[in-house]
Protein backbone atom coordinates (compact mmCIF):
# COMPACT_ATOMS: atom_id res chain seq x y z
CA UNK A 1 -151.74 46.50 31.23
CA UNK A 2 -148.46 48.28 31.12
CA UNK A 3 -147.49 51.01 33.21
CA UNK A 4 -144.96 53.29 32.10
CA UNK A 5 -144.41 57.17 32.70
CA UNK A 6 -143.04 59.83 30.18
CA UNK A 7 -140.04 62.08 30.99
CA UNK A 8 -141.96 65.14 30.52
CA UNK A 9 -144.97 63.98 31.92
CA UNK A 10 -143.83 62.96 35.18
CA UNK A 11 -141.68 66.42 35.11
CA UNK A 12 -145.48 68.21 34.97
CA UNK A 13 -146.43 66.99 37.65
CA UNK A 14 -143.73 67.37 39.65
CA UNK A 15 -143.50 70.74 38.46
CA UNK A 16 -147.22 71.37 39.36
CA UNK A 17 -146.43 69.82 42.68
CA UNK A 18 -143.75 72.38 43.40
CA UNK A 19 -146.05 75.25 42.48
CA UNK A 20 -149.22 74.41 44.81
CA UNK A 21 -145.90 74.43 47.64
CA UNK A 22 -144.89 77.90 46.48
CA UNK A 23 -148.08 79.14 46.51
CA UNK A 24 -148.92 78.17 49.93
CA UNK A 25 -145.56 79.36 51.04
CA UNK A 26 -146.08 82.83 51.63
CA UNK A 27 -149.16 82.09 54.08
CA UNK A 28 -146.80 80.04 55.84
CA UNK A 29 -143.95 82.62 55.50
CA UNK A 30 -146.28 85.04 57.69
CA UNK A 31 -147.05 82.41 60.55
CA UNK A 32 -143.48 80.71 60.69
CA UNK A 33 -140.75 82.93 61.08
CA UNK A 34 -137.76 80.63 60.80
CA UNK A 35 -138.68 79.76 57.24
CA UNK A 36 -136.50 82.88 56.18
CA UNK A 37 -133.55 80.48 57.62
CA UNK A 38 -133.80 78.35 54.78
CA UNK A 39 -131.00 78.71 51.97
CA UNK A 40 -131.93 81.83 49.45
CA UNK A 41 -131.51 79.68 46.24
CA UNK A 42 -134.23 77.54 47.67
CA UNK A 43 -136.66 79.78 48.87
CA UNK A 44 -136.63 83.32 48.65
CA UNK A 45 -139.07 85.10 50.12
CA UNK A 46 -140.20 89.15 49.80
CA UNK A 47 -142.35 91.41 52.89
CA UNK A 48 -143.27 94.63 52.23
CA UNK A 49 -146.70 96.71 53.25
CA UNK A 50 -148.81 93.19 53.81
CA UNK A 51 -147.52 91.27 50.89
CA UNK A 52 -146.16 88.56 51.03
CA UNK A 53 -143.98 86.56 47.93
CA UNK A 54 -141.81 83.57 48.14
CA UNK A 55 -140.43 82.02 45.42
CA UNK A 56 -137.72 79.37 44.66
CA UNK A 57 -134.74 80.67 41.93
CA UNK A 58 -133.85 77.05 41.90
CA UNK A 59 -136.86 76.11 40.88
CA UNK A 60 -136.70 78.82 38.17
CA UNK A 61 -133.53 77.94 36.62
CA UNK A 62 -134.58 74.02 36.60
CA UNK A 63 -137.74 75.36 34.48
CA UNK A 64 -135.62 77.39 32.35
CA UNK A 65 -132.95 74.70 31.45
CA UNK A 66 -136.10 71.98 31.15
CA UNK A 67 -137.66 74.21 28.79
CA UNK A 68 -134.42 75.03 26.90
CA UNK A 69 -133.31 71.11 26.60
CA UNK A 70 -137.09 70.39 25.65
CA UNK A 71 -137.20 73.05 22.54
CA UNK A 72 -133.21 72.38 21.76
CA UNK A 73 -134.49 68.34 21.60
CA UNK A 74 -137.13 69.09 19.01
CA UNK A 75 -135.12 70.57 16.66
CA UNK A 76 -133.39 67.52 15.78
């Protein structure tokens, strides 16, 4: 049986990967202080009043330019 992965496919699953991370970042953002040390286009992380929201612009503009090449690809 042959094994092979598709681009997009294995790009799901990383991206689905990446979002379980973010969304357990902010519970770690309240017990680990130092994680606001990290680099802002990696993680970028929001307190105010209790809530807490970390998220990861480079992780957003990967997304964007995936989803940009993907629909600019099927146009062909």
């Amino acid at each position: 049986m042959e094994t092979y992965y598709r681009p997009f496919t294995f790009l799901g699953l990383l991206l689905i990967a990446s979002g379980v991370i973010l969304v357990l970042l902010p519970v770690v953002a309240r017990h680990i202080p130092s994680i606001e040390k990290v680099p802002w286009i990696i993680l970028w992380v929001y307190k105010g009043d209790g809530f807490y929201f970390a998220t990861s612009p480079l992780l957003i503009i990967l997304s964007v330019l995936s989803l940009v090449l993907h629909v600019l690809g099927r146009g062909r």
